[in-house]
PDB file of N, CA and C in Angstrom:
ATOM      1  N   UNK A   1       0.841  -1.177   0.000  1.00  0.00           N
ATOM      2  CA  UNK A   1       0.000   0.000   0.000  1.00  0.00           C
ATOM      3  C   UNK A   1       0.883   1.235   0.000  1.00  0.00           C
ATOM      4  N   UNK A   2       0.505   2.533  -0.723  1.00  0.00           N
ATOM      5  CA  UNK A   2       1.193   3.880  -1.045  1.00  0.00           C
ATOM      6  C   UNK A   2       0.126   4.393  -0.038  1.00  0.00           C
ATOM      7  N   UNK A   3       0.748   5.555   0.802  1.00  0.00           N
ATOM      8  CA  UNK A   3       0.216   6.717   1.227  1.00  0.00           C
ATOM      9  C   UNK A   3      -0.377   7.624   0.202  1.00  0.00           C
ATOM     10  N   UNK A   4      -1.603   8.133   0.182  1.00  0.00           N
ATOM     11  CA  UNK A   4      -1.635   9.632  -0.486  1.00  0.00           C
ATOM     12  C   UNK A   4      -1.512   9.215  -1.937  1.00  0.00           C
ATOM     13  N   UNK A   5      -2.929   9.655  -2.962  1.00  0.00           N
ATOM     14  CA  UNK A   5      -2.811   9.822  -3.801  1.00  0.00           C
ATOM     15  C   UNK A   5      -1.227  10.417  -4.882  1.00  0.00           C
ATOM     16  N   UNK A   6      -0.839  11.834  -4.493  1.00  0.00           N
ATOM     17  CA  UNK A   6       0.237  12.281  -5.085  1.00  0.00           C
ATOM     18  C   UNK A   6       0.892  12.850  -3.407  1.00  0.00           C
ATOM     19  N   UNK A   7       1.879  12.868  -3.346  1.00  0.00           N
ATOM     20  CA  UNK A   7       2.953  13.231  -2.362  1.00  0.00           C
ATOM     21  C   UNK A   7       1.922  13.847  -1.572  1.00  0.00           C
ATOM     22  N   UNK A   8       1.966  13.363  -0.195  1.00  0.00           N
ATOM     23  CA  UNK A   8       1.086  14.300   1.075  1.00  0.00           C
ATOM     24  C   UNK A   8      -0.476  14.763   0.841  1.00  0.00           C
ATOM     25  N   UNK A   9      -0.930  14.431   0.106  1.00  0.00           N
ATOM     26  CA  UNK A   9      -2.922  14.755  -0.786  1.00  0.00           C
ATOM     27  C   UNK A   9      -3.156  14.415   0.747  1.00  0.00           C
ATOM     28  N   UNK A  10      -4.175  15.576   0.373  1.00  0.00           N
ATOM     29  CA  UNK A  10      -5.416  15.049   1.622  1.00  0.00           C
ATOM     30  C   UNK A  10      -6.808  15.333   0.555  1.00  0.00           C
ATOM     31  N   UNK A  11      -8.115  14.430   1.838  1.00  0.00           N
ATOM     32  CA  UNK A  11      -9.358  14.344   1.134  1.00  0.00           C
ATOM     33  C   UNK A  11     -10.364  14.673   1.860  1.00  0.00           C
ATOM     34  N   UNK A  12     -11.019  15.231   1.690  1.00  0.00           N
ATOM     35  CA  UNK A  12     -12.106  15.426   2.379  1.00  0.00           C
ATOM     36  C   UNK A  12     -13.843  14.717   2.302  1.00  0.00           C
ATOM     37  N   UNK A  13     -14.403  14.382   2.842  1.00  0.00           N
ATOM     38  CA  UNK A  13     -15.500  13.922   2.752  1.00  0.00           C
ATOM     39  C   UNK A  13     -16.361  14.574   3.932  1.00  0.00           C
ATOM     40  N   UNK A  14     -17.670  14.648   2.960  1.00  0.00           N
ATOM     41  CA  UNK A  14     -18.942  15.374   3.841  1.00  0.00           C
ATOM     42  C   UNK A  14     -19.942  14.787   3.503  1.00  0.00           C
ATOM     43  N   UNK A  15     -20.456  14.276   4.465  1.00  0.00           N
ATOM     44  CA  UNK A  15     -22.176  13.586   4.517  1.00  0.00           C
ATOM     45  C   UNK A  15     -22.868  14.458   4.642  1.00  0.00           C
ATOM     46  N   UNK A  16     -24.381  14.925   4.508  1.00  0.00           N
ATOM     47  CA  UNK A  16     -24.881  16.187   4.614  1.00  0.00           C
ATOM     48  C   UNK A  16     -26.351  15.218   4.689  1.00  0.00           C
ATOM     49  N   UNK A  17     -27.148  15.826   5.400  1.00  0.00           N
ATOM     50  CA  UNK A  17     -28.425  15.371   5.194  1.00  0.00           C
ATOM     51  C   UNK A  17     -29.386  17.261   4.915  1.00  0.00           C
ATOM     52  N   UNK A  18     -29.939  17.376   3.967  1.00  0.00           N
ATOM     53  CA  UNK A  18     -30.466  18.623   3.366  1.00  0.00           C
ATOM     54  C   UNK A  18     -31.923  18.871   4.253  1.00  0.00           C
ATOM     55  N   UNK A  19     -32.225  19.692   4.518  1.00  0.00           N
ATOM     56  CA  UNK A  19     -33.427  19.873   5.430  1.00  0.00           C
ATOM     57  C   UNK A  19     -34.474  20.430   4.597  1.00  0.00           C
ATOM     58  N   UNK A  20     -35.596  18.791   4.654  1.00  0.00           N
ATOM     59  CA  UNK A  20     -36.930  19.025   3.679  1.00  0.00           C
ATOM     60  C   UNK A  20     -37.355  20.008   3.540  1.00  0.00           C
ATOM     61  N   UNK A  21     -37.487  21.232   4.142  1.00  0.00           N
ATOM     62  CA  UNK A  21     -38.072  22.709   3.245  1.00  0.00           C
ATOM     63  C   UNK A  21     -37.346  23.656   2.515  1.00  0.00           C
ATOM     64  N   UNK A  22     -35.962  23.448   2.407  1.00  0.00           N
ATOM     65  CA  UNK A  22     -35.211  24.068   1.356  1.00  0.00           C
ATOM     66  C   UNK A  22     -35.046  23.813  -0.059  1.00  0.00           C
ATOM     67  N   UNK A  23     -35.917  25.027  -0.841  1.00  0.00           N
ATOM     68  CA  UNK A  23     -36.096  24.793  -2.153  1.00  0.00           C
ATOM     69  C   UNK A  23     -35.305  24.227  -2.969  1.00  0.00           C
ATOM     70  N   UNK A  24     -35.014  23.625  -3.709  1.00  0.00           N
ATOM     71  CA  UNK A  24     -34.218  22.195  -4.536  1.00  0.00           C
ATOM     72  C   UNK A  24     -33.478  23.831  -5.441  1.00  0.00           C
ATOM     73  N   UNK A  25     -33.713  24.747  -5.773  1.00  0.00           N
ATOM     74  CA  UNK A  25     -32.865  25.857  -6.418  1.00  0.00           C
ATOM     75  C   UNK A  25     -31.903  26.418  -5.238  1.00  0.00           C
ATOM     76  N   UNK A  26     -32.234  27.007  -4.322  1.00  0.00           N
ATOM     77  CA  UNK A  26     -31.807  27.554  -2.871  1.00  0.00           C
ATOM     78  C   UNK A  26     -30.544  26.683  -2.793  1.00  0.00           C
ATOM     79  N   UNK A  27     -30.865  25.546  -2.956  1.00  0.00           N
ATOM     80  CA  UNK A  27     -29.706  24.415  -2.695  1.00  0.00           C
ATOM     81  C   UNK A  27     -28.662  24.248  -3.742  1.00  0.00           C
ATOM     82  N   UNK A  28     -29.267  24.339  -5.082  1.00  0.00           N
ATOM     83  CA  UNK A  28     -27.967  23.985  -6.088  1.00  0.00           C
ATOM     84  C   UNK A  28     -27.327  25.030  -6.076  1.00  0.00           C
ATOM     85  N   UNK A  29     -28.001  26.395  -6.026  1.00  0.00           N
ATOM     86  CA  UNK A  29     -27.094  27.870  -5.915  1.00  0.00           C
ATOM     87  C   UNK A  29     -25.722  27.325  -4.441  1.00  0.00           C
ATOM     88  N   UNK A  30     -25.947  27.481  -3.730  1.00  0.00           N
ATOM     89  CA  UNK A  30     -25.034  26.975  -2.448  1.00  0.00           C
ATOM     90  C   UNK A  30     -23.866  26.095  -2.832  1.00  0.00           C
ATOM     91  N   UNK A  31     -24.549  25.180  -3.595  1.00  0.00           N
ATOM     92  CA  UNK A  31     -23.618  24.185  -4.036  1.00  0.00           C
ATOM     93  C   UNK A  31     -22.140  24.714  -4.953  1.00  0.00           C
ATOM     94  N   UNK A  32     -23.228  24.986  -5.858  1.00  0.00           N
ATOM     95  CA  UNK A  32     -22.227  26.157  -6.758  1.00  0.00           C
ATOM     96  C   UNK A  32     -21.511  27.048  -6.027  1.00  0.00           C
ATOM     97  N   UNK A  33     -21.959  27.973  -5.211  1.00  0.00           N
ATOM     98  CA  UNK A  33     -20.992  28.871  -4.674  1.00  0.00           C
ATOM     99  C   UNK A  33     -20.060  27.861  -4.047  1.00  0.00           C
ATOM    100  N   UNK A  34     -20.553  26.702  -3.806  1.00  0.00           N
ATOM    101  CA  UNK A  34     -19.408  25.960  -2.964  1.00  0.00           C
ATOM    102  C   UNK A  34     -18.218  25.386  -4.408  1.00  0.00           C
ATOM    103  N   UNK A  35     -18.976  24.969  -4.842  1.00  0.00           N
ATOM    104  CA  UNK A  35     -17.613  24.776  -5.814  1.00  0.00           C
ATOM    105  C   UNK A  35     -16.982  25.733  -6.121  1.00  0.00           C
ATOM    106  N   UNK A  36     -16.966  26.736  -6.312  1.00  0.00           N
ATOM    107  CA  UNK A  36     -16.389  28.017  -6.927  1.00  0.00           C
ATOM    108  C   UNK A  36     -14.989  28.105  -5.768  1.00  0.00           C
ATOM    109  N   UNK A  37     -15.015  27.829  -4.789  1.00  0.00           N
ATOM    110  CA  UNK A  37     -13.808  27.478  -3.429  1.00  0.00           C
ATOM    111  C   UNK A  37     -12.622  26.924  -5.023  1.00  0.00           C
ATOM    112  N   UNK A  38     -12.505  26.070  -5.490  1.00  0.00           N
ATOM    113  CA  UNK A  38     -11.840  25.378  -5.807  1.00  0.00           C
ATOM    114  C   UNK A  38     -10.922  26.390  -6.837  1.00  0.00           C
ATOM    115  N   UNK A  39     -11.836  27.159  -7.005  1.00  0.00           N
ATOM    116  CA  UNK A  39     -10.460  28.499  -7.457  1.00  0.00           C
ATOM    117  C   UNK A  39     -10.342  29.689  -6.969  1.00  0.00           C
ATOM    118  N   UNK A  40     -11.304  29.704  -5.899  1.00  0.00           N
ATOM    119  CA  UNK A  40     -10.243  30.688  -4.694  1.00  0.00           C
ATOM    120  C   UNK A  40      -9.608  29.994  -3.506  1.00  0.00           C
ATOM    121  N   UNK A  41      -9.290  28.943  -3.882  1.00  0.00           N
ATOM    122  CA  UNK A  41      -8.475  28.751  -2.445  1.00  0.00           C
ATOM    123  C   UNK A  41      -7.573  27.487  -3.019  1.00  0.00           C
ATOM    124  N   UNK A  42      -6.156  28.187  -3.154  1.00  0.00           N
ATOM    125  CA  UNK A  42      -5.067  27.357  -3.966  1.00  0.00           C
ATOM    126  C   UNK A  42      -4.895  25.755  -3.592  1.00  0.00           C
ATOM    127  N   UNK A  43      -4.777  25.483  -2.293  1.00  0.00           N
ATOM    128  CA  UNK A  43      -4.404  24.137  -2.179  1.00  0.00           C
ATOM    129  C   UNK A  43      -5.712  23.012  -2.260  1.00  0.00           C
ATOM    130  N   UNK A  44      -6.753  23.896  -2.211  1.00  0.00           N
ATOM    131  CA  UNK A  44      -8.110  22.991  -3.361  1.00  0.00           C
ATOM    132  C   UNK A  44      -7.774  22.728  -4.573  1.00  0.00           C
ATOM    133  N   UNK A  45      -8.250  21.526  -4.908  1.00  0.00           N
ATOM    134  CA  UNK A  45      -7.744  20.696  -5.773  1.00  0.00           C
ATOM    135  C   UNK A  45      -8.842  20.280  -7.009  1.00  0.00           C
ATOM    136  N   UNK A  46     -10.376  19.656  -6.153  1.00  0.00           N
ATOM    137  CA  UNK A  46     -11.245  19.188  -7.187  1.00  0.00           C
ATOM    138  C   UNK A  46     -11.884  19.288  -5.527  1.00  0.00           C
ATOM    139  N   UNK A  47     -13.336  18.943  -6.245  1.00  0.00           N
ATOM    140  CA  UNK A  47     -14.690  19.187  -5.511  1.00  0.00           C
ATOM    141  C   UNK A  47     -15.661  18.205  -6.383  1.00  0.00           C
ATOM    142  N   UNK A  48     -16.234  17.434  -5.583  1.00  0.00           N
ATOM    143  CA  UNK A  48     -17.580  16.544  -6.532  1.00  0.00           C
ATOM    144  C   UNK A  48     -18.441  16.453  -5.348  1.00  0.00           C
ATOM    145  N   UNK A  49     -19.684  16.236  -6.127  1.00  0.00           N
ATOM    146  CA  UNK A  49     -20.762  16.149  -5.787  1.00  0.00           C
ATOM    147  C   UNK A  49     -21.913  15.061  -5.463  1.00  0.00           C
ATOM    148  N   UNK A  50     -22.671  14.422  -5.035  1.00  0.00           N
ATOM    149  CA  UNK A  50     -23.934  13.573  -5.831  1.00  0.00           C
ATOM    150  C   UNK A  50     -25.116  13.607  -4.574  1.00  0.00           C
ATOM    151  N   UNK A  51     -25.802  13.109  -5.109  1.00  0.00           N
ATOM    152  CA  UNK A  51     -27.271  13.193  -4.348  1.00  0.00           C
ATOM    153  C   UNK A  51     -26.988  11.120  -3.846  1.00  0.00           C
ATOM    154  N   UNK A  52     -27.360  10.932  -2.806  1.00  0.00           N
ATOM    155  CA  UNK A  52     -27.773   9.756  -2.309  1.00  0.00           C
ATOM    156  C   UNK A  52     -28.481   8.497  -3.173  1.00  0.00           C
ATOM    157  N   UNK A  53     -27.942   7.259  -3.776  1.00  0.00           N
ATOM    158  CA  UNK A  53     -28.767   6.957  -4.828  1.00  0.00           C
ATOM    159  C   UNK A  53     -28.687   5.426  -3.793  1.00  0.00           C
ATOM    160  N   UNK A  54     -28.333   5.136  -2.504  1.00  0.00           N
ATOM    161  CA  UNK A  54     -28.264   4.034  -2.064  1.00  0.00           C
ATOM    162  C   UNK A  54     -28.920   2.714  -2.307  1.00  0.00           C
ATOM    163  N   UNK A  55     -28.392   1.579  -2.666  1.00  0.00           N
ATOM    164  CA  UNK A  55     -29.444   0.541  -2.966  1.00  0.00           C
ATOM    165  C   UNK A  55     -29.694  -0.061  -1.613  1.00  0.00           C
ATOM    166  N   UNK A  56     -28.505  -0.060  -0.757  1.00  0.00           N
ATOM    167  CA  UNK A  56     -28.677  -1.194   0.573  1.00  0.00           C
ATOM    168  C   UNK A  56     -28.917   0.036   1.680  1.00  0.00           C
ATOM    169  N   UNK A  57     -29.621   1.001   1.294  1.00  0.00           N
ATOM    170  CA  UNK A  57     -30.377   1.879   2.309  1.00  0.00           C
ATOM    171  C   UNK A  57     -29.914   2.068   3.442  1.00  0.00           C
ATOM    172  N   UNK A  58     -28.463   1.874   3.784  1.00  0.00           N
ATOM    173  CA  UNK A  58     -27.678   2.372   4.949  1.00  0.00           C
ATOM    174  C   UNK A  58     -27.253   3.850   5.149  1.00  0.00           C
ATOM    175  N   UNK A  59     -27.956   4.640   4.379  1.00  0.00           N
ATOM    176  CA  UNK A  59     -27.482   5.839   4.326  1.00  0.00           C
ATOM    177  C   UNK A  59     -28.202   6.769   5.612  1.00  0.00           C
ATOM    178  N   UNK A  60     -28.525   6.425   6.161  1.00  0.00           N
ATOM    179  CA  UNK A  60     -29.249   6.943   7.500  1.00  0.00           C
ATOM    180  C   UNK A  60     -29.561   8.011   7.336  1.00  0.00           C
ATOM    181  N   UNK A  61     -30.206   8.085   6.539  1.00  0.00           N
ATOM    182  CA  UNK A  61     -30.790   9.844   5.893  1.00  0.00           C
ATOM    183  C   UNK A  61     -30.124  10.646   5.451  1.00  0.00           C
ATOM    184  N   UNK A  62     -28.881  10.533   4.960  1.00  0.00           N
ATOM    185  CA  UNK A  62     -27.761  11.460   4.737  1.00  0.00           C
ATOM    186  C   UNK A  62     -28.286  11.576   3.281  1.00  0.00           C
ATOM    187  N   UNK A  63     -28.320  12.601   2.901  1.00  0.00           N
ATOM    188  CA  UNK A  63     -28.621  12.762   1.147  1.00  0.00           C
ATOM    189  C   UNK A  63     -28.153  13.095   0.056  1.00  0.00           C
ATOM    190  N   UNK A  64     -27.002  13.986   0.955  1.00  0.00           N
ATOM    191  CA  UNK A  64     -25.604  14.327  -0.333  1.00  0.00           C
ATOM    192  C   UNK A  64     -24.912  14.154   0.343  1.00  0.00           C
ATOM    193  N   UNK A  65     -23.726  14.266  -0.723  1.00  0.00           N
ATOM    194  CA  UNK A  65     -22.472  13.693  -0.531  1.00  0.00           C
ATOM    195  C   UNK A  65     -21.443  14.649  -1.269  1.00  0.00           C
ATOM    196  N   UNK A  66     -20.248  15.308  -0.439  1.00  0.00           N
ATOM    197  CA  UNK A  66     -19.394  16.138  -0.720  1.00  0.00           C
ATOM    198  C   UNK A  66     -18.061  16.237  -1.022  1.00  0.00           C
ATOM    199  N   UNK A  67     -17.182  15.985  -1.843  1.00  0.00           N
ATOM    200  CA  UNK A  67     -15.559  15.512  -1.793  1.00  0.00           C
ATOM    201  C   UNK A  67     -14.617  16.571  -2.497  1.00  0.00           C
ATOM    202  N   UNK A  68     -13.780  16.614  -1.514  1.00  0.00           N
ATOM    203  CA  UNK A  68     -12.653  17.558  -1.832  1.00  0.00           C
ATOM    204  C   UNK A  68     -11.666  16.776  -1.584  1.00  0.00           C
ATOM    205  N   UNK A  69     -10.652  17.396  -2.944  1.00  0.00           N
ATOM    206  CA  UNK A  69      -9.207  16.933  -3.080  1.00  0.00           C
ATOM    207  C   UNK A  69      -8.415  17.996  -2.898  1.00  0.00           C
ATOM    208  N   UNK A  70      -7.327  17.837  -1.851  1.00  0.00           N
ATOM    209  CA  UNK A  70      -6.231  19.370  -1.191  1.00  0.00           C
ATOM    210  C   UNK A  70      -4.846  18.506  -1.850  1.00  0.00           C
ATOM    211  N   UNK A  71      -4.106  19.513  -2.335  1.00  0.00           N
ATOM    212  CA  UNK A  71      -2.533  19.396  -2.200  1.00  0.00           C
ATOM    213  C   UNK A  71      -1.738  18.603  -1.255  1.00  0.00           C
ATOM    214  N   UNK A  72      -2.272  18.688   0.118  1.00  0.00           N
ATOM    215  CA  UNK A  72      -1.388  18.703   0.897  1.00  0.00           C
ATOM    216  C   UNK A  72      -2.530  18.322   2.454  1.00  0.00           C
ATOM    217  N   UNK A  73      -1.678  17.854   3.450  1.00  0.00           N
ATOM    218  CA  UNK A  73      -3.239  17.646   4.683  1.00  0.00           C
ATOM    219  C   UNK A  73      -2.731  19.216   5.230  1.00  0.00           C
ATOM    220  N   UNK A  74      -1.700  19.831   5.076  1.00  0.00           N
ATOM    221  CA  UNK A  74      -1.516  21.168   5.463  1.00  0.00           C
ATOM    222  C   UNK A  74      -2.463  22.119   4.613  1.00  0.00           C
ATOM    223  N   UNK A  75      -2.495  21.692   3.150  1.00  0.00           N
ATOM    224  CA  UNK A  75      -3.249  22.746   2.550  1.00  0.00           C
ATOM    225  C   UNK A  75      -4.883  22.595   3.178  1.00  0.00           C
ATOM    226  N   UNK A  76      -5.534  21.114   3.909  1.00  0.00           N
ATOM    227  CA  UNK A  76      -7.168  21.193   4.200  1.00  0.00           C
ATOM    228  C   UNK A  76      -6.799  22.290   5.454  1.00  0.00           C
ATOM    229  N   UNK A  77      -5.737  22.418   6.105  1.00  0.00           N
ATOM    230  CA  UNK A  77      -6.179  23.269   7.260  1.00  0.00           C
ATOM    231  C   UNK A  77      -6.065  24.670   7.151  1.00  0.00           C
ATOM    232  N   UNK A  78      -5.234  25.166   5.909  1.00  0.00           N
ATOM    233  CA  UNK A  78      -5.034  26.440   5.512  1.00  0.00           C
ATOM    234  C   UNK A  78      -6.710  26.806   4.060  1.00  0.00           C
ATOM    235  N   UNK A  79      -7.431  25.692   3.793  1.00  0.00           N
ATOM    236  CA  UNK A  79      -8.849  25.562   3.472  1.00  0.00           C
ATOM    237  C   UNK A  79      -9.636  26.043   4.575  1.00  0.00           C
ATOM    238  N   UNK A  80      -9.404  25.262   5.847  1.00  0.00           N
ATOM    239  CA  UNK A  80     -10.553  25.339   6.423  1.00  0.00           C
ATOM    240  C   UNK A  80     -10.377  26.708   6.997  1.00  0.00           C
ATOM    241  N   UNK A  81      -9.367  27.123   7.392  1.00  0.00           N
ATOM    242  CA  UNK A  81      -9.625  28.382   7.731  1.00  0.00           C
ATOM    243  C   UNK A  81      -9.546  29.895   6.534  1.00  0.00           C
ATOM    244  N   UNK A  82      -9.803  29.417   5.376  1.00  0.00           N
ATOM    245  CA  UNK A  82      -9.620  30.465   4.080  1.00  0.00           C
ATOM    246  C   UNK A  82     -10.958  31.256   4.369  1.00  0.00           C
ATOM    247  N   UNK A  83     -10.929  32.672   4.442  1.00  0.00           N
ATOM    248  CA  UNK A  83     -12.660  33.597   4.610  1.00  0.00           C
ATOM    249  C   UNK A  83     -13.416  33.134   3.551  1.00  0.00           C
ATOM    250  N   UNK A  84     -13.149  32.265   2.398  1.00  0.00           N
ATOM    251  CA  UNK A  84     -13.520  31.966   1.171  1.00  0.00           C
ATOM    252  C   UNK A  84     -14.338  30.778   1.713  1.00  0.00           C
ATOM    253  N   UNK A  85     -14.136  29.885   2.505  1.00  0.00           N
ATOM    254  CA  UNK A  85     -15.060  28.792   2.833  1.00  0.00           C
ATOM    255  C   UNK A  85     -15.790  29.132   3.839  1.00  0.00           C
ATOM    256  N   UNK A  86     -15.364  29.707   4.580  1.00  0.00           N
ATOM    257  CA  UNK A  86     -15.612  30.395   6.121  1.00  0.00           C
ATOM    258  C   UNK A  86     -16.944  30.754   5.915  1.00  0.00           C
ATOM    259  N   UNK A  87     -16.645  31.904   5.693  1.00  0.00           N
ATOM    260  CA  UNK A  87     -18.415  32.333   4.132  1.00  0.00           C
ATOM    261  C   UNK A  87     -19.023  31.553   3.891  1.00  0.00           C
ATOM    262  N   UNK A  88     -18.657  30.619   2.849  1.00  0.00           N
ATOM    263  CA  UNK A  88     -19.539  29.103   2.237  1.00  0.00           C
ATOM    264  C   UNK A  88     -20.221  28.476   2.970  1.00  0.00           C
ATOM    265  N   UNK A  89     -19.369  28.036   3.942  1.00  0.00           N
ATOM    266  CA  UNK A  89     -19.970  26.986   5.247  1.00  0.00           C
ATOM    267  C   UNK A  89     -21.166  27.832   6.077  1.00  0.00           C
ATOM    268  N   UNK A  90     -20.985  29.127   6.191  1.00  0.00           N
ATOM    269  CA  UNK A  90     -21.309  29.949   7.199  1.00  0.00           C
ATOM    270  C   UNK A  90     -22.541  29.827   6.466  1.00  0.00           C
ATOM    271  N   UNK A  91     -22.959  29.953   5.108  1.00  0.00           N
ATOM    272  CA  UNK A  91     -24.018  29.779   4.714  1.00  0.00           C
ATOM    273  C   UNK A  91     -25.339  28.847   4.368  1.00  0.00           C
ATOM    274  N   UNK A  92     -23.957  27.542   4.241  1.00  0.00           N
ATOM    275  CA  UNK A  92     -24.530  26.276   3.799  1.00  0.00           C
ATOM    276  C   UNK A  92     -25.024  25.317   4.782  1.00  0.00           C
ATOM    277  N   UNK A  93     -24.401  25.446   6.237  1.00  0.00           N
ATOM    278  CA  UNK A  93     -24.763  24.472   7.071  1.00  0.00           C
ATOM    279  C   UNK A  93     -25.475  24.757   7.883  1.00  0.00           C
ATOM    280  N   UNK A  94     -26.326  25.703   7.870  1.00  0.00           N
ATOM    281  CA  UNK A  94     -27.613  26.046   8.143  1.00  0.00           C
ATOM    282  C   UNK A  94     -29.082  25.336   7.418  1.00  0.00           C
ATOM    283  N   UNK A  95     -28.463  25.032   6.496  1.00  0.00           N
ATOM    284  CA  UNK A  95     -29.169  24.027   5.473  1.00  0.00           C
ATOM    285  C   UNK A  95     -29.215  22.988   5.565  1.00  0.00           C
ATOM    286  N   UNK A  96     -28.448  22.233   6.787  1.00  0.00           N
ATOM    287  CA  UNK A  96     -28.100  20.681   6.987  1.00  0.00           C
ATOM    288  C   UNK A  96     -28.663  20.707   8.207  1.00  0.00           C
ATOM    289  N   UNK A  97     -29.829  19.330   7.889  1.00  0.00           N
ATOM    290  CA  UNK A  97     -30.148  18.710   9.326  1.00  0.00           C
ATOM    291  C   UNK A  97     -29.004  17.766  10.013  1.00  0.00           C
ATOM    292  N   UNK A  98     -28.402  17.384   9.844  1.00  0.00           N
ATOM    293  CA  UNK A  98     -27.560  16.905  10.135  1.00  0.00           C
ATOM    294  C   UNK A  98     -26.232  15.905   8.898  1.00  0.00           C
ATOM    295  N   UNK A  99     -24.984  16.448   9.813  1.00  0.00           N
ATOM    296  CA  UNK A  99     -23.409  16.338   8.861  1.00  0.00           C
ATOM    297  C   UNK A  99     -22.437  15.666   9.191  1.00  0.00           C
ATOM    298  N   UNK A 100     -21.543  14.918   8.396  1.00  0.00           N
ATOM    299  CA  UNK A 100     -20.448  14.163   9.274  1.00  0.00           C
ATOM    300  C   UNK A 100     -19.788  14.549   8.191  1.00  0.00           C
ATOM    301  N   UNK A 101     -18.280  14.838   9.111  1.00  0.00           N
ATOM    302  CA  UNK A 101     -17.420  15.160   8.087  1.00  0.00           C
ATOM    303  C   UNK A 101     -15.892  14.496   8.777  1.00  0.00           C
ATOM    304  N   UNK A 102     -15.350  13.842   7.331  1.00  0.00           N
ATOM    305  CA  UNK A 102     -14.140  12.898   7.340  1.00  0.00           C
ATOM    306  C   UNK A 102     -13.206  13.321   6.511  1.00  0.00           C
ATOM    307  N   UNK A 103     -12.096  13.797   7.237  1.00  0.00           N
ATOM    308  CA  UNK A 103     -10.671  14.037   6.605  1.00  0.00           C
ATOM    309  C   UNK A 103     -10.028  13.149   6.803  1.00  0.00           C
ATOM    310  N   UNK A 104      -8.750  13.001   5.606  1.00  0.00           N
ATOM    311  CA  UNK A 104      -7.642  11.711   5.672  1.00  0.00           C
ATOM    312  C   UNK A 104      -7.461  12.195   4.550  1.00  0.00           C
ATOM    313  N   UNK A 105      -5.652  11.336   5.309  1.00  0.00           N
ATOM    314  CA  UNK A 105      -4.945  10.987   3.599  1.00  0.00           C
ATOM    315  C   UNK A 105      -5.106   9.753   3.484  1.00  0.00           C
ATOM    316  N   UNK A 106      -5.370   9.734   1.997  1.00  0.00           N
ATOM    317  CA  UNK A 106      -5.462   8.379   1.330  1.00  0.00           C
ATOM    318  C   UNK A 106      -4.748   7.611   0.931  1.00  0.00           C
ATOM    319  N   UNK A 107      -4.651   6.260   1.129  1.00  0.00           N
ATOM    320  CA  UNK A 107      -4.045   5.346   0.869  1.00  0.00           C
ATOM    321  C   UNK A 107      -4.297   4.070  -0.449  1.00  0.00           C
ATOM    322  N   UNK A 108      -3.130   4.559  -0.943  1.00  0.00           N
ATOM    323  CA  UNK A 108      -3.527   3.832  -2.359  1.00  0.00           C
ATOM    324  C   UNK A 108      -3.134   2.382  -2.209  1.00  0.00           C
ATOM    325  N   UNK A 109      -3.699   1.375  -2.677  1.00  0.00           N
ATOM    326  CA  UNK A 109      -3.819   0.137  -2.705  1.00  0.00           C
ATOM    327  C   UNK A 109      -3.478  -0.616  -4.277  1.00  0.00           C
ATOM    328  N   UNK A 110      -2.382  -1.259  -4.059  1.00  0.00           N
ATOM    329  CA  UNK A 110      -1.529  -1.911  -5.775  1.00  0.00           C
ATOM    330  C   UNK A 110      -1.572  -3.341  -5.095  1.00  0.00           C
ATOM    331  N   UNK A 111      -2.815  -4.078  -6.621  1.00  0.00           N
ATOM    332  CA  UNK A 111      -2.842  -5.310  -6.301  1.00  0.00           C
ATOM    333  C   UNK A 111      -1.777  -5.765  -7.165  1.00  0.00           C
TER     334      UNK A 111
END
């Protein structure tokens, strides 16, 4: 097993569960402003998205799903504190009934 996609990568993951009265537009706008991070804030890397499509229904209500790729596990902490997300979040997780969020570096696996 390799550490880390490319030298030192970190990743981010966010479970989000969206709170039933927020208009399905209200929400993709947010989203968008959230991607837009990925070119103001250098050691962001990539950002993806998806809505919950679970077949074995373990998703315990969580409904989206959030992933960021950083440079560096130094660059997620010079992210998390950028006024550029600070903002984002400040806006977006008011919108979440409930969130889990998982940082790590990743470990690549050569069969």
């Amino acid at each position: 097993m390799e550490e880390g996609r490319g030298k030192g990568s970190g990743e981010a993951r966010i479970a989000g569960k969206i709170q039933r009265f927020n208009p399905p537009d209200q929400i993709e706008e947010l989203i968008k402003s959230y991607t837009n991070l990925v070119s103001l804030i250098p050691p962001m890397k990539a950002f993806h998205w998806g809505k919950d499509v679970s077949i074995e229904n373990m998703h315990q209500g969580f409904t989206h799903v959030f992933e960021s790729t950083f440079e560096s596990v130094e660059g997620m902490a010079e992210y998390v504190s950028h006024p550029a997300h600070v903002e984002a979040a400040n806006r977006f997780l008011p919108h979440l009934e409930k969130v889990i969020v998982l940082d790590y570096k990743p470990t690549a696996v050569h069969l």
